[in-house]
N, C-alpha and C. Protein backbone atom coordinates (compact mmCIF):
# COMPACT_ATOMS: atom_id res chain seq x y z
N UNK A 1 -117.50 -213.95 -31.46
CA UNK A 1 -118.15 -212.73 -31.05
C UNK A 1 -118.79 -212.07 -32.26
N UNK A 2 -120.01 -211.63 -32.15
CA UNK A 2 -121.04 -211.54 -33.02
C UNK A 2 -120.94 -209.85 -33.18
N UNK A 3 -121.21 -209.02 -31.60
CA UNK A 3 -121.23 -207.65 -31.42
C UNK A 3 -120.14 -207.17 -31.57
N UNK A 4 -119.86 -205.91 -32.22
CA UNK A 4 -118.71 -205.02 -31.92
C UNK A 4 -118.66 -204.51 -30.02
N UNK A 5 -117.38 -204.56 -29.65
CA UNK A 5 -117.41 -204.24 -28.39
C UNK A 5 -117.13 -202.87 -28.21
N UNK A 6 -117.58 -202.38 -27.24
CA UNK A 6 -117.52 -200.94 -26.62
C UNK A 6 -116.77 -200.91 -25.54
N UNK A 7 -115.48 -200.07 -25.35
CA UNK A 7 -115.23 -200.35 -24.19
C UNK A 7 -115.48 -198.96 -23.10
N UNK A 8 -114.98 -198.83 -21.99
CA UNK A 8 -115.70 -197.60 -21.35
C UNK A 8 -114.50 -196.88 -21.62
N UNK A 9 -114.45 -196.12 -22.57
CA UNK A 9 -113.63 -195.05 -22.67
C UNK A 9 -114.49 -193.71 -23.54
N UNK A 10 -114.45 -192.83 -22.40
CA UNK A 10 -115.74 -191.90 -22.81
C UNK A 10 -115.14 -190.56 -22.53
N UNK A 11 -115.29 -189.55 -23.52
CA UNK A 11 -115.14 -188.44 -24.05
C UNK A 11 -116.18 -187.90 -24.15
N UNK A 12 -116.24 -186.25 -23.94
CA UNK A 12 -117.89 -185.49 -23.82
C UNK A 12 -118.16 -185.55 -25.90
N UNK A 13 -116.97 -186.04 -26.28
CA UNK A 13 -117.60 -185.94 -28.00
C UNK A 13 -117.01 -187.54 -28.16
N UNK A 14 -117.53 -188.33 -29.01
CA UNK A 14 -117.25 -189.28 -29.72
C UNK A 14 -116.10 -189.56 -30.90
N UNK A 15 -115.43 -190.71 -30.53
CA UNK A 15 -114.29 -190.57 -31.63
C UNK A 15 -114.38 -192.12 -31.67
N UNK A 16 -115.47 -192.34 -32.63
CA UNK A 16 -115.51 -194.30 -32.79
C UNK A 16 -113.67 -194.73 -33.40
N UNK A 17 -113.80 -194.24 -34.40
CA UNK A 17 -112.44 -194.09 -34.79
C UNK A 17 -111.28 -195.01 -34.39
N UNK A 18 -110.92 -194.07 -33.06
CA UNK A 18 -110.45 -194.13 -31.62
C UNK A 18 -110.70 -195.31 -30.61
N UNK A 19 -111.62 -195.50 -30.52
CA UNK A 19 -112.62 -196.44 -29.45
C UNK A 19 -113.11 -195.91 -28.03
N UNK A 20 -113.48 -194.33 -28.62
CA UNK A 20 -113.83 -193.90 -27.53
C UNK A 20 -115.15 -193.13 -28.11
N UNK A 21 -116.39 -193.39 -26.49
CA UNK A 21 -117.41 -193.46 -27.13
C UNK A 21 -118.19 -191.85 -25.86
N UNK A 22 -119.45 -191.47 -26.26
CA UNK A 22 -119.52 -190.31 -25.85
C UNK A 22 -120.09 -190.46 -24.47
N UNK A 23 -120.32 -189.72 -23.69
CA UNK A 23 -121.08 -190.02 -21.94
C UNK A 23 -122.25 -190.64 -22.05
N UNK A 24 -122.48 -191.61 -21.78
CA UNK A 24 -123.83 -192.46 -21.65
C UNK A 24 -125.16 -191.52 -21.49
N UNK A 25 -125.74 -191.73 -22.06
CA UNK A 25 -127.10 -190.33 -22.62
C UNK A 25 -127.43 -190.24 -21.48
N UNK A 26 -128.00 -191.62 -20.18
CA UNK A 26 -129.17 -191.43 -18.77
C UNK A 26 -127.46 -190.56 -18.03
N UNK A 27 -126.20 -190.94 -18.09
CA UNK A 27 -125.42 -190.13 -17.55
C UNK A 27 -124.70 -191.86 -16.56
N UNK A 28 -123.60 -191.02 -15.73
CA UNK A 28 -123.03 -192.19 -14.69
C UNK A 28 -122.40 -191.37 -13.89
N UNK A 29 -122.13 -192.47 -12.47
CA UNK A 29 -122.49 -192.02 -11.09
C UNK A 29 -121.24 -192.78 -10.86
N UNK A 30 -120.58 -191.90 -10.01
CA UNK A 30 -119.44 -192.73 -9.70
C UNK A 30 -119.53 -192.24 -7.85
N UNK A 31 -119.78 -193.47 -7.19
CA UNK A 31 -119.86 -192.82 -5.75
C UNK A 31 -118.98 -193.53 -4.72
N UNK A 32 -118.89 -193.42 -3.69
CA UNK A 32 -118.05 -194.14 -2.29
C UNK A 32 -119.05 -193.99 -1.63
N UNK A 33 -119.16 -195.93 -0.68
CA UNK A 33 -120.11 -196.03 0.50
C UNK A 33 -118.83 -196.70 1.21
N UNK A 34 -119.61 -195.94 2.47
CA UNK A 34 -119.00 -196.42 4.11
C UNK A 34 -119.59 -198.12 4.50
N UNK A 35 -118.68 -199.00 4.84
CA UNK A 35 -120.10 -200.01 5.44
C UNK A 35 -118.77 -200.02 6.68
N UNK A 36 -119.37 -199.51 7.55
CA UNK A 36 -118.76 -199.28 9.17
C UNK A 36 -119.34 -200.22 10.17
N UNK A 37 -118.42 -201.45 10.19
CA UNK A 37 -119.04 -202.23 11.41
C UNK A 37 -118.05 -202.40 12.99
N UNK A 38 -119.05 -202.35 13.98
CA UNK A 38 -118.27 -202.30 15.66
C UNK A 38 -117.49 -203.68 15.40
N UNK A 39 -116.93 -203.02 16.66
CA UNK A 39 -115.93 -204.67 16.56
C UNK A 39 -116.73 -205.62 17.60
N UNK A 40 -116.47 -206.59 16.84
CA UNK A 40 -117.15 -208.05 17.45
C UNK A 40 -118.29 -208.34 16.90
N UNK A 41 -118.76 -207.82 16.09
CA UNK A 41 -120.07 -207.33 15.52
C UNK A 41 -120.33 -207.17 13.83
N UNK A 42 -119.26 -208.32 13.21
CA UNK A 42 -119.55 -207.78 11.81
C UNK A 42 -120.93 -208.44 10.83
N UNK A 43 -121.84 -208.58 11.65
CA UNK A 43 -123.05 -208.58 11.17
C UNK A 43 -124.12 -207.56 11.03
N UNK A 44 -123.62 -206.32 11.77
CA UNK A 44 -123.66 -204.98 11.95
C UNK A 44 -123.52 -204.13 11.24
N UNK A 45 -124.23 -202.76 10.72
CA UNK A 45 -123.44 -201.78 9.55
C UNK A 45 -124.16 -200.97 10.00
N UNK A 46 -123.09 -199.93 10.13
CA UNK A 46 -123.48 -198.49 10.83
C UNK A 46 -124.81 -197.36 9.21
N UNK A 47 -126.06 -197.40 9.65
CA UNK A 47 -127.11 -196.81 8.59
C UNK A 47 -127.53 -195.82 9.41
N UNK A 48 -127.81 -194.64 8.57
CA UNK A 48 -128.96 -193.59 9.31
C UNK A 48 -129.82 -193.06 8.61
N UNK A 49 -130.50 -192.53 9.36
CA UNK A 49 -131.71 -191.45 8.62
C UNK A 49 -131.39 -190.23 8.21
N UNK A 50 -131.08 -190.01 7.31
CA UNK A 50 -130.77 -188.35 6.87
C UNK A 50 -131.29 -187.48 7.24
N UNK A 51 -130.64 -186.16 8.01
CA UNK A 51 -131.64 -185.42 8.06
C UNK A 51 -131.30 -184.07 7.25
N UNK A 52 -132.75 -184.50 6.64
CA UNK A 52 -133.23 -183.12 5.36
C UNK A 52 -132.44 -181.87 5.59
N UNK A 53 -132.37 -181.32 6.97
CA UNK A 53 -132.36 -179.58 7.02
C UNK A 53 -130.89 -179.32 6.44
N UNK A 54 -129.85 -180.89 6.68
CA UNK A 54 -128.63 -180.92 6.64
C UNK A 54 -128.14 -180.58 5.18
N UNK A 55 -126.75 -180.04 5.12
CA UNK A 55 -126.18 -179.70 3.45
C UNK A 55 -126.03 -180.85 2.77
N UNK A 56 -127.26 -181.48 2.44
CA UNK A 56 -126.54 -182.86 1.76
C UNK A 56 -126.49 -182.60 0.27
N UNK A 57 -126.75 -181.03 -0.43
CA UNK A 57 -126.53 -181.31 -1.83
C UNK A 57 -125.01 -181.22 -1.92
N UNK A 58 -124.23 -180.70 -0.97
CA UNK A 58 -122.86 -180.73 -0.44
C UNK A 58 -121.99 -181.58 0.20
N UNK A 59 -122.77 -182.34 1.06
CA UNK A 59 -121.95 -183.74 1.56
C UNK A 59 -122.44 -184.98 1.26
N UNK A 60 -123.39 -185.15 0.16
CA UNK A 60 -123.72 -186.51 -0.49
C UNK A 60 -124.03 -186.16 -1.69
N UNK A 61 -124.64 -184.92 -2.35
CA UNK A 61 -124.69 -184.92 -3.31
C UNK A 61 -126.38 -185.64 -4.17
N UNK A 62 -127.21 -185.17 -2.51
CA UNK A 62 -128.35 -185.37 -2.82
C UNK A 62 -128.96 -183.97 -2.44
N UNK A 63 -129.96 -183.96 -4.03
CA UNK A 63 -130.78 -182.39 -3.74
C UNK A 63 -131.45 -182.73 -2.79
N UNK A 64 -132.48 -181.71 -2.72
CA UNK A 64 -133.32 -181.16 -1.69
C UNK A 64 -134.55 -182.10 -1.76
N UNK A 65 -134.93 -182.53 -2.83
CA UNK A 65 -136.39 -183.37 -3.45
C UNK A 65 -135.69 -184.77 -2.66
N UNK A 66 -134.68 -185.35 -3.16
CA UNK A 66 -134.13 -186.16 -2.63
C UNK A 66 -134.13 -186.83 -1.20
N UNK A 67 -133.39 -185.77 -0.29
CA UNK A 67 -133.67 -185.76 0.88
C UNK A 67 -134.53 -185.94 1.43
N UNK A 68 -135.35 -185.35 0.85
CA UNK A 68 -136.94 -185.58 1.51
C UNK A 68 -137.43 -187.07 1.32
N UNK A 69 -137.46 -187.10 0.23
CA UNK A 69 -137.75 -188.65 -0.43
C UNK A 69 -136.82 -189.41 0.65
N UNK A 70 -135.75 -189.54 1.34
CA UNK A 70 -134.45 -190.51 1.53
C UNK A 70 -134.69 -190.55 2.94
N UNK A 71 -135.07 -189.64 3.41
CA UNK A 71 -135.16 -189.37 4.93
C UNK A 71 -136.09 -190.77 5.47
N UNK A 72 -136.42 -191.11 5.32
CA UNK A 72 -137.32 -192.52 6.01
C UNK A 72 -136.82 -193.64 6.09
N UNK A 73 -135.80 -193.52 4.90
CA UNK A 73 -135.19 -194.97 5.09
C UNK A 73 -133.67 -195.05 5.78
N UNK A 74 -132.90 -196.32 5.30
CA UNK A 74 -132.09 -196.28 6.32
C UNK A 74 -131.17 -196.55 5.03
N UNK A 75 -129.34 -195.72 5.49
CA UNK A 75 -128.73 -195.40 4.13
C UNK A 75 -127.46 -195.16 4.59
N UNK A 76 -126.47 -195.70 4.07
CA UNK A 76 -125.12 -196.26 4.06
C UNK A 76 -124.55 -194.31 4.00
N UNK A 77 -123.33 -193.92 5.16
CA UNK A 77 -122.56 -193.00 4.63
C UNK A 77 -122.00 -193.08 3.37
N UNK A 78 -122.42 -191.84 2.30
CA UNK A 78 -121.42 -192.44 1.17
C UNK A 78 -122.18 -190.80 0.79
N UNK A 79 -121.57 -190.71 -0.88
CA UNK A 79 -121.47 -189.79 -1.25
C UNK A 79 -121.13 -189.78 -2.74
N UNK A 80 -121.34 -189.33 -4.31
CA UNK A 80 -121.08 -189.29 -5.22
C UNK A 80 -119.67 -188.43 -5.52
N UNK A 81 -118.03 -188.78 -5.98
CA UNK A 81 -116.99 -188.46 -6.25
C UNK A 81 -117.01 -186.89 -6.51
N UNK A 82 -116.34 -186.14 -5.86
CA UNK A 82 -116.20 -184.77 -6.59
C UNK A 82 -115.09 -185.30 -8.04
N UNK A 83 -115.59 -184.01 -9.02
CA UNK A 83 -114.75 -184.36 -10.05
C UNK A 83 -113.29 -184.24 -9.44
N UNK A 84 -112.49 -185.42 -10.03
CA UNK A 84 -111.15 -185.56 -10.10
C UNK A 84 -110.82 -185.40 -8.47
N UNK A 85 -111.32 -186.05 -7.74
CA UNK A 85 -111.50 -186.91 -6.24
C UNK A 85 -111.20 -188.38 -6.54
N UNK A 86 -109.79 -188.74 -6.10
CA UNK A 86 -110.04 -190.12 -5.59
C UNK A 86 -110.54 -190.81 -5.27
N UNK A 87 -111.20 -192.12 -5.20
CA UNK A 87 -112.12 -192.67 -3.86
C UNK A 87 -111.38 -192.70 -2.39
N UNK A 88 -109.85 -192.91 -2.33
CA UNK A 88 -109.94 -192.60 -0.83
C UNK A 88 -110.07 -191.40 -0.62
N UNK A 89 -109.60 -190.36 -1.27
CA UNK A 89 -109.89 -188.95 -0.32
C UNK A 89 -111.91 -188.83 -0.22
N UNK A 90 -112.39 -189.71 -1.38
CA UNK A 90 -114.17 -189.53 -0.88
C UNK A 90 -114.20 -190.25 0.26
N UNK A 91 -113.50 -191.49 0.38
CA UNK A 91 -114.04 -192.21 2.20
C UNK A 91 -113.44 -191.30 2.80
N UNK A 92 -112.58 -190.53 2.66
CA UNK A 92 -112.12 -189.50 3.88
C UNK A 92 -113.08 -188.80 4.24
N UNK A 93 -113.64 -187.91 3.11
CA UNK A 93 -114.11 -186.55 3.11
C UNK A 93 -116.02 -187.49 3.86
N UNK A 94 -115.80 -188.50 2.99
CA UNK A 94 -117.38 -188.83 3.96
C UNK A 94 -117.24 -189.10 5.59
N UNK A 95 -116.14 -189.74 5.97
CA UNK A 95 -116.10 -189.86 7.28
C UNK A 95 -116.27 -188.56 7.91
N UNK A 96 -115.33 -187.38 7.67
CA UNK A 96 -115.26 -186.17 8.28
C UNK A 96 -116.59 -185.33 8.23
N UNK A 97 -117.00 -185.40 7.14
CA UNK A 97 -118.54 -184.24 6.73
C UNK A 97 -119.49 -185.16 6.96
N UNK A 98 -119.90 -186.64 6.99
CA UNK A 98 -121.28 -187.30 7.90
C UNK A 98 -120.90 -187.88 9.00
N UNK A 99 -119.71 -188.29 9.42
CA UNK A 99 -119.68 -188.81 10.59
C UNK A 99 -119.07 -188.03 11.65
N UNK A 100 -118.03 -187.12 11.39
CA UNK A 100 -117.20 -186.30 12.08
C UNK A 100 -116.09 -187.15 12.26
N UNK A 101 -115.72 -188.10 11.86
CA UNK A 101 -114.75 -189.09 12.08
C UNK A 101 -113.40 -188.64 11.22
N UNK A 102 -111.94 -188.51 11.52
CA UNK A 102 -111.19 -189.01 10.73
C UNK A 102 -110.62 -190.00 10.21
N UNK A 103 -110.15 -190.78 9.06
CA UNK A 103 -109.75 -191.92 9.03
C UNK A 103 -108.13 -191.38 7.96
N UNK A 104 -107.57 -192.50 8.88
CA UNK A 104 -106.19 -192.52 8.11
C UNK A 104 -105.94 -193.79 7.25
N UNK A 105 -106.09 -194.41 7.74
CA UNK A 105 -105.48 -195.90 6.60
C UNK A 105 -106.74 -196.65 5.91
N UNK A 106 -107.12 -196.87 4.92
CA UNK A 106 -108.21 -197.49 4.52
C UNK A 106 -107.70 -198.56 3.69
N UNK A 107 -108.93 -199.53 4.29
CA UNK A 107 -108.74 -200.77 3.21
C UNK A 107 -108.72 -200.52 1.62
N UNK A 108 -108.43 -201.58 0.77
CA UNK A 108 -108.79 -201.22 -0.56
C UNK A 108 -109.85 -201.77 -0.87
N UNK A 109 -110.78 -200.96 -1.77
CA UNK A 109 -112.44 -200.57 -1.62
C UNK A 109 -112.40 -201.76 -2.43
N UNK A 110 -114.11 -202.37 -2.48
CA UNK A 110 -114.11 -203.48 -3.20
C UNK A 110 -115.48 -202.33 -4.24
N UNK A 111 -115.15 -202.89 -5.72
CA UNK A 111 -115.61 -202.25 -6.85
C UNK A 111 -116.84 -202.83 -7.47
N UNK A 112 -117.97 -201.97 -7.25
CA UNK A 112 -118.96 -202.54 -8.34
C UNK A 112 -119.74 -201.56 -9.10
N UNK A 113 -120.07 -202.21 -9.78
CA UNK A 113 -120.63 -201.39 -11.07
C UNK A 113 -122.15 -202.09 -11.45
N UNK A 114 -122.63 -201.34 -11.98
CA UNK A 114 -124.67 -201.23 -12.62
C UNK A 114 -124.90 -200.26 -13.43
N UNK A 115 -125.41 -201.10 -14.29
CA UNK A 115 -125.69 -200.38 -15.75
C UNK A 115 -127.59 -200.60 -15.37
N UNK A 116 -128.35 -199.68 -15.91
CA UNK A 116 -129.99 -199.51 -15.67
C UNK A 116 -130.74 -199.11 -16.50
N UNK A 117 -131.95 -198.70 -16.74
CA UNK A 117 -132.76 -198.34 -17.62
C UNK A 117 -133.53 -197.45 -16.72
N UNK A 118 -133.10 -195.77 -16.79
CA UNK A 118 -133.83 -195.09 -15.91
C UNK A 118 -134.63 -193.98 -16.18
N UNK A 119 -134.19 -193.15 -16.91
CA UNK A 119 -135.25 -192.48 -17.81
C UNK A 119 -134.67 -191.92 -19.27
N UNK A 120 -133.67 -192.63 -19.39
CA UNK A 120 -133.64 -191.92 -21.17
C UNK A 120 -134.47 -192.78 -21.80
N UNK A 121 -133.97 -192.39 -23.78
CA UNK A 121 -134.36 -193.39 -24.39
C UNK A 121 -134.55 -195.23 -24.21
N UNK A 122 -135.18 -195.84 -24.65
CA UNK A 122 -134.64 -197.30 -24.69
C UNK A 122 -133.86 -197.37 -25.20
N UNK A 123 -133.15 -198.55 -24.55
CA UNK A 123 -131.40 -199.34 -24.99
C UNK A 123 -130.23 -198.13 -24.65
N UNK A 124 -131.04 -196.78 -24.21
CA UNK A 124 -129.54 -195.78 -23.20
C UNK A 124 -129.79 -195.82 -21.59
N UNK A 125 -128.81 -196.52 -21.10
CA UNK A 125 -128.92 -196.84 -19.91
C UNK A 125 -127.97 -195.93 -18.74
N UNK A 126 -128.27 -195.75 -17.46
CA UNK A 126 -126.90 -195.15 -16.59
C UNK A 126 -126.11 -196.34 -16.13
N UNK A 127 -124.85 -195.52 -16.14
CA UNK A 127 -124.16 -196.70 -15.46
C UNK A 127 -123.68 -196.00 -14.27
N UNK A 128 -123.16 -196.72 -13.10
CA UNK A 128 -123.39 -196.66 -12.00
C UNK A 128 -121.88 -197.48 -11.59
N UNK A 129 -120.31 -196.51 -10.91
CA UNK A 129 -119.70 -197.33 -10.37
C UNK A 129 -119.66 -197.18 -8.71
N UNK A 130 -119.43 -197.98 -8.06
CA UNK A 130 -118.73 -197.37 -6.68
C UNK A 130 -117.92 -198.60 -5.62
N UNK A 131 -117.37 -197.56 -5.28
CA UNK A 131 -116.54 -197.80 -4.41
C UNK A 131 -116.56 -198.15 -2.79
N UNK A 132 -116.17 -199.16 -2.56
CA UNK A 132 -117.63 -199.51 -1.37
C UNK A 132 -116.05 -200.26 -0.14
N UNK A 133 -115.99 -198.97 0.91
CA UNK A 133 -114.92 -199.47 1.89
C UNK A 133 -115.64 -200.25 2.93
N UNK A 134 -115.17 -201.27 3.41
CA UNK A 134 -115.30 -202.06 4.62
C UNK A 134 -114.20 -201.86 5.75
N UNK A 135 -115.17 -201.16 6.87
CA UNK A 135 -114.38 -200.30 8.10
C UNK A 135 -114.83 -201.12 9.16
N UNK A 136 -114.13 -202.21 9.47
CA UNK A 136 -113.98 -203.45 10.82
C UNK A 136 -113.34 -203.23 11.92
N UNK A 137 -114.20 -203.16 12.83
CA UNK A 137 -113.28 -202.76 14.36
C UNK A 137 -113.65 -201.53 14.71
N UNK A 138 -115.05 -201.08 14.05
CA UNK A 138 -114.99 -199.36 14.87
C UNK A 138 -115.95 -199.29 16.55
N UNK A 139 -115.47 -198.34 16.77
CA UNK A 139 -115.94 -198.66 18.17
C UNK A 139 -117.46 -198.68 18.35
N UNK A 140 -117.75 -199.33 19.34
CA UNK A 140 -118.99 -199.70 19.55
C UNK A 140 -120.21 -199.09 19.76
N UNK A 141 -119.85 -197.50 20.00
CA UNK A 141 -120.66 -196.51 20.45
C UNK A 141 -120.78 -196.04 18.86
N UNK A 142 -121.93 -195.75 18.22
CA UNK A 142 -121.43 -194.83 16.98
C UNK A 142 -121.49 -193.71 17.11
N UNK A 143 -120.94 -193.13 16.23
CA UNK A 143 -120.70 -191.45 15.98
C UNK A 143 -121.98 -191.21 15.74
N UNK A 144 -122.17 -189.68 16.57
CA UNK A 144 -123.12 -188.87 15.63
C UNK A 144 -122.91 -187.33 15.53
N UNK A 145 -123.81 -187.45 14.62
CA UNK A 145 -123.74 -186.25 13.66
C UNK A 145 -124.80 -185.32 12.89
N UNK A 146 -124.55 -184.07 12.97
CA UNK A 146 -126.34 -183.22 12.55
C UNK A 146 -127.01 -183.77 11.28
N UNK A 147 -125.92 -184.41 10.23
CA UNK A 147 -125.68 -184.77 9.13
C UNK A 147 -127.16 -186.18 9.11
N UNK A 148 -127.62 -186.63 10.16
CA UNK A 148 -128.43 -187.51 10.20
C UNK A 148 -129.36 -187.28 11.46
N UNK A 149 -130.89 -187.94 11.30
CA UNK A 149 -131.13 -187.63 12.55
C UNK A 149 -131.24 -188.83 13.56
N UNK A 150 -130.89 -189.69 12.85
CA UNK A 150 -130.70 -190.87 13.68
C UNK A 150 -129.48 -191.75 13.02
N UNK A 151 -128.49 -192.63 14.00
CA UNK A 151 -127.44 -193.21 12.99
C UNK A 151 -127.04 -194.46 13.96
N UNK A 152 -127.00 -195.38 13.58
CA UNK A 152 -127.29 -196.60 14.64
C UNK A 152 -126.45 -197.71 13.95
N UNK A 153 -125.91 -198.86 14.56
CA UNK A 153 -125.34 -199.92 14.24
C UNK A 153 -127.03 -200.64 13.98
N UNK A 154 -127.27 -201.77 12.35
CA UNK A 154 -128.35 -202.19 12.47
C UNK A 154 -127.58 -203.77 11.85
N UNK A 155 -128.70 -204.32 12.24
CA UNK A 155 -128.43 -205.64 12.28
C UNK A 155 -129.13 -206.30 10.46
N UNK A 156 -128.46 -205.91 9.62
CA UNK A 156 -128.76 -205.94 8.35
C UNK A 156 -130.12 -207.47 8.36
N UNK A 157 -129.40 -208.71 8.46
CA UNK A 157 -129.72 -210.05 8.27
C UNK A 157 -131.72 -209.52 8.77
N UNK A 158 -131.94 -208.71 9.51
CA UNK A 158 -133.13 -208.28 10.78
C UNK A 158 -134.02 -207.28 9.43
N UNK A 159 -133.05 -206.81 8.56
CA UNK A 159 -133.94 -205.75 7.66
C UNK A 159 -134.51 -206.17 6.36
N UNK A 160 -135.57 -205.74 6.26
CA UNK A 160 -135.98 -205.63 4.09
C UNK A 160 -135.53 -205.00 3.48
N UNK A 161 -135.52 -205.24 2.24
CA UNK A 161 -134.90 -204.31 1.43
C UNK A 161 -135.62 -203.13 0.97
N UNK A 162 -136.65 -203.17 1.26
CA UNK A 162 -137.79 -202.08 1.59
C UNK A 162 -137.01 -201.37 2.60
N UNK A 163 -136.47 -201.42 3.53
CA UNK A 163 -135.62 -200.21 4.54
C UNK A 163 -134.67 -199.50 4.19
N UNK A 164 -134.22 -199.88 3.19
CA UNK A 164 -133.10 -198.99 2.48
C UNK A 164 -133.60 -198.42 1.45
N UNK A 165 -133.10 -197.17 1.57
CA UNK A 165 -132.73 -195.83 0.45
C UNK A 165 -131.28 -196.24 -0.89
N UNK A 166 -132.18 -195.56 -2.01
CA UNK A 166 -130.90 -196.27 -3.41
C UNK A 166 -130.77 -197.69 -3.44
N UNK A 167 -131.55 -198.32 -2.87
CA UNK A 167 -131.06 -199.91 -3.23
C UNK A 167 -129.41 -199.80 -2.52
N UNK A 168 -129.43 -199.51 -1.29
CA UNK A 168 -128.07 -199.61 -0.79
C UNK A 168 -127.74 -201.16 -0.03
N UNK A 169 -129.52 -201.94 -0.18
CA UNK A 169 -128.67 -203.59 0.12
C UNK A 169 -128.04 -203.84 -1.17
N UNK A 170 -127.84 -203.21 -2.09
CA UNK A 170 -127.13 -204.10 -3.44
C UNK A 170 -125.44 -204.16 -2.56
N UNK A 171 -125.43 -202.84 -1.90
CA UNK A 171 -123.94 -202.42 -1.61
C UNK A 171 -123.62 -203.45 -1.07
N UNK A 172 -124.49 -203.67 0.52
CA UNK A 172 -124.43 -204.65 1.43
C UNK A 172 -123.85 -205.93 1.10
N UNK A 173 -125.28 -206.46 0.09
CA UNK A 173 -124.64 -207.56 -0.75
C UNK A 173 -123.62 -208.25 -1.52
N UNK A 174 -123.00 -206.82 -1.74
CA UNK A 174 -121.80 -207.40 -2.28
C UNK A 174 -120.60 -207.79 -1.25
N UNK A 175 -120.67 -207.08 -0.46
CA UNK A 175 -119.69 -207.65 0.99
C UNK A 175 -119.93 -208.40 1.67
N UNK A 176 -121.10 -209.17 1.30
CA UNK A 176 -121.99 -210.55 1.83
C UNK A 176 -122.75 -210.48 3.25
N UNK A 177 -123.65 -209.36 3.28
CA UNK A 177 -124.65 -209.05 4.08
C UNK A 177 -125.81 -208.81 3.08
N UNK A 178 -126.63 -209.69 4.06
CA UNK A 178 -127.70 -209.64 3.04
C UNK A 178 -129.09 -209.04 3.93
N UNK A 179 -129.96 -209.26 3.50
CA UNK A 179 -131.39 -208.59 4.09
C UNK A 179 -132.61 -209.71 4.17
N UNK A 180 -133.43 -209.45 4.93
CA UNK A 180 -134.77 -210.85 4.73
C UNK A 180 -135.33 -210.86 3.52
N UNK A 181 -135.45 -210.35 2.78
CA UNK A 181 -135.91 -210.59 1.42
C UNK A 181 -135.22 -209.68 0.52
């Protein structure tokens, strides 16, 4: 090994020292997505259309510019961690505030992470973790909610990745649903 390694242990001040290094300059995102499929049907994942008028700088944690921008496409329940929030109490709190749903027992989330080049300097990148539950067996009718203005079981394998908002087929993908291109 050629590089000194960094590991993710991050403090709002730097202590190389230590081996702890300061918050990544573009910043990091630590979020929970829903992928909610009916039963009999796990080729299926429950996506909707956001709708704008809704509190989403409060229940996703997307501003207002955002929303607007997000509203066209089609986008996984989920939501960015309140500080010092678990990820299950975030799949909770997303089921209840976008779907109206409660959930009691959740699987254990499968974990991924993305590091990017988004608008800081070059070579300071965001990094990006989340927490991504797979909810099998929900009933066939989906929930709805003001929180969206449309929210539908879609047949992923049927979509582009042009239809999704945030690059949320990356999510897909990792639970091995994929998209036509």
């Amino acid at each position: 090994m050629t590089a000194a390694r960094r590991f993710a242990r991050f403090r709002p001040q730097a202590d190389p020292e230590h081996a702890v290094f300061g918050v990544p300059v573009d910043g990091m995102c630590l979020s929970t997505f829903l992928v909610v499929r009916p039963e009999g049907h796990p080729e299926r994942v429950l996506l909707g259309h956001l709708n704008p008028a809704a509190p989403w700088q409060e229940i996703g944690a997307a501003d207002p510019r955002r929303s607007q921008e997000w509203k066209a496409g089609w986008m996984l329940p989920s939501s960015q961690l309140q500080v010092y929030e678990s990820p299950g109490d975030s799949a909770r709190r997303i089921a209840r505030e976008q779907l109206g749903v409660e959930l009691k027992d959740l699987p254990p989330p499968v974990l991924m992470s993305d590091a990017y080049q988004r608008s800081a300097p070059p070579g300071e990148m965001h990094w990006d973790i989340g927490f991504v539950y797979v909810l099998d067996g929900q009933p066939s009718d989906p929930p709805r909610h003001s929180a969206w203005t449309e929210l539908e079981y879609r047949p992923v394998a049927e979509m582009r990745r042009a239809d999704f908002v945030r690059s949320q087929d990356d999510v897909l993908r990792l639970v091995g649903l994929t998209c036509r291109d």
